[in-house]
C-alpha atoms as a PDB file:
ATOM      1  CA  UNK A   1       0.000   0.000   0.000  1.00  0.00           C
ATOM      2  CA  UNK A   2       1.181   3.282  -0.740  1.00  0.00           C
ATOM      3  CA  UNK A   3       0.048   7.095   0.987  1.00  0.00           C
ATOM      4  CA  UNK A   4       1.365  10.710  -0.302  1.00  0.00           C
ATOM      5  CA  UNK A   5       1.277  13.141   1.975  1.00  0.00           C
ATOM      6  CA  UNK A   6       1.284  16.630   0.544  1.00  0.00           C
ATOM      7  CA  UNK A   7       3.331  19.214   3.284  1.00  0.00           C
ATOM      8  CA  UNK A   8       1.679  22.829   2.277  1.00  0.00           C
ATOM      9  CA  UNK A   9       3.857  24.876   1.154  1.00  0.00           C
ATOM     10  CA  UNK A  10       3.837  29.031   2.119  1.00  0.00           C
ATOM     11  CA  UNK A  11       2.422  31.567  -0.258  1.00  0.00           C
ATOM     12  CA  UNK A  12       5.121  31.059  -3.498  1.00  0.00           C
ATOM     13  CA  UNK A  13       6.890  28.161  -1.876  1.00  0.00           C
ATOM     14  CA  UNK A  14       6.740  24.568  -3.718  1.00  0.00           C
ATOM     15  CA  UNK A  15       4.476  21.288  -2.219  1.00  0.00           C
ATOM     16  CA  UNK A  16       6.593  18.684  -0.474  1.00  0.00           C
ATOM     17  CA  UNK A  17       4.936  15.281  -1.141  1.00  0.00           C
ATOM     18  CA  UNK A  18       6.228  12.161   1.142  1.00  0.00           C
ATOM     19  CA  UNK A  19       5.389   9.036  -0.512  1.00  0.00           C
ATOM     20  CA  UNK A  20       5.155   6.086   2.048  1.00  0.00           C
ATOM     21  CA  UNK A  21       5.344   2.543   1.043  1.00  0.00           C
ATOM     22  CA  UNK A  22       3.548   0.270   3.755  1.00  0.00           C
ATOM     23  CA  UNK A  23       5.029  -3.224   3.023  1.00  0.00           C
ATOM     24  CA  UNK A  24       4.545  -5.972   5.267  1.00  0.00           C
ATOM     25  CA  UNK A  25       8.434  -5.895   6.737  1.00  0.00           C
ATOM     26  CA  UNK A  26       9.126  -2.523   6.179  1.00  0.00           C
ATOM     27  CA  UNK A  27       8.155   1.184   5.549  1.00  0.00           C
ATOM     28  CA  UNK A  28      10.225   2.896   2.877  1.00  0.00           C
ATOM     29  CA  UNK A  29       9.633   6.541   2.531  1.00  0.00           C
ATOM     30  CA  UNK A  30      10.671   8.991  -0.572  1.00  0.00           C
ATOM     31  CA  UNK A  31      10.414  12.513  -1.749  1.00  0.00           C
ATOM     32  CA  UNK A  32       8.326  12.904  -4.940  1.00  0.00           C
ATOM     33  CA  UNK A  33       8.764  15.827  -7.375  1.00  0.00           C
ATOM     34  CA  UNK A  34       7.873  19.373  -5.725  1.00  0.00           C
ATOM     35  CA  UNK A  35       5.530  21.362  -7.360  1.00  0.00           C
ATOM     36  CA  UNK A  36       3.187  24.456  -6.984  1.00  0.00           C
ATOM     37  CA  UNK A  37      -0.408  24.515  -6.401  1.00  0.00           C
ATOM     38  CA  UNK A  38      -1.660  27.239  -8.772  1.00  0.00           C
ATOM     39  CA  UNK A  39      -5.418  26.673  -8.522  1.00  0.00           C
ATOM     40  CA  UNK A  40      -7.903  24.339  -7.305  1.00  0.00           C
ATOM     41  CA  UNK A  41      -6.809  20.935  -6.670  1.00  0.00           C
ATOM     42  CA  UNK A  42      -8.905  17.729  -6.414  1.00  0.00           C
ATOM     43  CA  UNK A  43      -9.328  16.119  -3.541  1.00  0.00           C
ATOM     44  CA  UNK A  44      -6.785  13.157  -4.488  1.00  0.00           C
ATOM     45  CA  UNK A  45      -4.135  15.463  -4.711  1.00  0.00           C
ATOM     46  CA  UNK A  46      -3.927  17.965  -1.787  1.00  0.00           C
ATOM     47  CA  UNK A  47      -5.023  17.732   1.540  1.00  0.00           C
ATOM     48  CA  UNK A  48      -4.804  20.010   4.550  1.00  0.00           C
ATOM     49  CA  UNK A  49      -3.414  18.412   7.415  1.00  0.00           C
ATOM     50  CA  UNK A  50      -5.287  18.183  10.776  1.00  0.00           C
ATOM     51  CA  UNK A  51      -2.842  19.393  13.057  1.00  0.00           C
ATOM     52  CA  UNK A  52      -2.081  22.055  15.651  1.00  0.00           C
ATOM     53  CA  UNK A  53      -2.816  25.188  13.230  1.00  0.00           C
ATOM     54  CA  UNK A  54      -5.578  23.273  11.162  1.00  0.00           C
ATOM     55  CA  UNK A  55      -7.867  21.253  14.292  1.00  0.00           C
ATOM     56  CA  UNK A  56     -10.817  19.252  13.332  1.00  0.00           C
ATOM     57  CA  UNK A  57     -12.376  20.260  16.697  1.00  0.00           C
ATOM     58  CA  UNK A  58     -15.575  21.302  17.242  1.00  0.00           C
ATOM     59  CA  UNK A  59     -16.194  25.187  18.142  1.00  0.00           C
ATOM     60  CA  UNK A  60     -19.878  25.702  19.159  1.00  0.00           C
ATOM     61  CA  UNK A  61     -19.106  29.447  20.020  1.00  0.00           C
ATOM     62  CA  UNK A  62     -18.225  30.114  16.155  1.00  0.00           C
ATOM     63  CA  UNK A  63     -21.476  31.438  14.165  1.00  0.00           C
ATOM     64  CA  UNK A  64     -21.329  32.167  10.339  1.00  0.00           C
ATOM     65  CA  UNK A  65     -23.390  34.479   8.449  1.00  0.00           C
ATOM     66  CA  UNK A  66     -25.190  31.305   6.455  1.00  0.00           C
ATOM     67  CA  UNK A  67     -24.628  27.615   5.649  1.00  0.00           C
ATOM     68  CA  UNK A  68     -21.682  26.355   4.041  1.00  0.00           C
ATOM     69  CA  UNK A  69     -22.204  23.610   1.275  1.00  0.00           C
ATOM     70  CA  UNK A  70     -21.094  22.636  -2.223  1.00  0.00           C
ATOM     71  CA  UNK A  71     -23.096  25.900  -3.704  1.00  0.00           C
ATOM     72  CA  UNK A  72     -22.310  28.789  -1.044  1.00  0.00           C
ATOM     73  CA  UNK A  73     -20.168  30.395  -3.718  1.00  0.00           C
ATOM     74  CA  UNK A  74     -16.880  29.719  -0.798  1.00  0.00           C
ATOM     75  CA  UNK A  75     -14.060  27.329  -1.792  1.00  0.00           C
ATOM     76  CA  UNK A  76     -13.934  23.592  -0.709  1.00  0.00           C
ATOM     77  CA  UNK A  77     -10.759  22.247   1.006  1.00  0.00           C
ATOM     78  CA  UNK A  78      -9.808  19.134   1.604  1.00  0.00           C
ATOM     79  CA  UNK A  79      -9.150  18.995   5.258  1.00  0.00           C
ATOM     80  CA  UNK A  80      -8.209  15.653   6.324  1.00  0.00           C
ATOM     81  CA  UNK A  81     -11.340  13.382   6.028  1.00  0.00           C
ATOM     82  CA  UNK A  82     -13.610  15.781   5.686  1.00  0.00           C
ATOM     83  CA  UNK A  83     -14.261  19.268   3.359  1.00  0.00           C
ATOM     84  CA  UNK A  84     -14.080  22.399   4.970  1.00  0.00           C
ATOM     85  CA  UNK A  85     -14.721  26.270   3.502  1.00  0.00           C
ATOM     86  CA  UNK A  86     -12.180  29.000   2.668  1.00  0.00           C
ATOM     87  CA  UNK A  87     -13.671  31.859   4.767  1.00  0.00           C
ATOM     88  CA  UNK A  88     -11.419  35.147   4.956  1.00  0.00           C
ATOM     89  CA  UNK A  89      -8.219  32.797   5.376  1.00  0.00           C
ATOM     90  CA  UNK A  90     -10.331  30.575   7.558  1.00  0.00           C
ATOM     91  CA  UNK A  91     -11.769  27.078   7.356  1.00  0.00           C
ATOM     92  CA  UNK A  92     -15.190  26.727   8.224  1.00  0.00           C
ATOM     93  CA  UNK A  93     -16.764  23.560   8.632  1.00  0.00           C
ATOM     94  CA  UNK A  94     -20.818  22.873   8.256  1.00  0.00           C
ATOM     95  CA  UNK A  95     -21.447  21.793  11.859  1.00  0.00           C
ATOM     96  CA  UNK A  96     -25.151  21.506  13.140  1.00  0.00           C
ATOM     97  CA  UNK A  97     -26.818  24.866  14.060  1.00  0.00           C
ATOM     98  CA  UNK A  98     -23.137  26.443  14.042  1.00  0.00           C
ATOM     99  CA  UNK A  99     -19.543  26.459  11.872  1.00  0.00           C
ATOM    100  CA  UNK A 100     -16.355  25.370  13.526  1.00  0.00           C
ATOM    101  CA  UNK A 101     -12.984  27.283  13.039  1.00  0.00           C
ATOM    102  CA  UNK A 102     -10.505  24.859  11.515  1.00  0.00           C
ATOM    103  CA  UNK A 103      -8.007  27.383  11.529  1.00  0.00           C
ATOM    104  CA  UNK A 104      -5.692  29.840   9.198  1.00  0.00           C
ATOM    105  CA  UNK A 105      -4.274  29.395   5.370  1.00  0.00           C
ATOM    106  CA  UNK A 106      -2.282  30.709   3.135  1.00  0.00           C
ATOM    107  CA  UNK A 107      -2.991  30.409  -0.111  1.00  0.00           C
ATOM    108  CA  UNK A 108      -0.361  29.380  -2.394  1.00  0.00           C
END
């Protein structure tokens, strides 16, 4: 089995993808070509980590001005299982009766 991870770059800087090969007696890991993400990317090719600066935690206190879905005119990212929504260098995630803060990007 094999998993890329993509490490996001800064504004101007180039992707870092690790490529991990899960074998049965080992783990070999590789640096694949760099490259820049100029646009939207599908969701096989770049996702935001969940880490420290990009949580998948749930905010209740966080209220947006209207739903976020596939048609609220705000761009989808890939944010590790799940899609969130680029508000004002934000990601905003659909949650219940409220949107939860997922945290700062830069776009590249």
């Amino acid at each position: 089995m094999a998993v890329t991870l993509c490490i996001p770059p800064r504004a101007g800087e180039l992707c870092a993808p690790v490529r991990f090969l899960l074998r049965t007696d080992s783990v070999v890991m590789e640096l694949t070509a760099r490259h820049r993400i100029t646009g939207v990317v599908r969701r096989d090719e770049h996702v935001v980590a969940v880490n420290a600066t990009n949580p998948a935690q749930c905010t209740p206190q966080m209220r947006c001005s209207h739903q976020h879905g596939p048609n609220c005119g705000h761009e989808a990212v890939p944010h590790g299982d799940h899609v969130d929504y680029l508000i004002d260098g934000h990601l905003h995630h659909p949650h219940g009766d409220h949107c939860d803060d997922h945290g700062p990007v830069q776009r590249a």
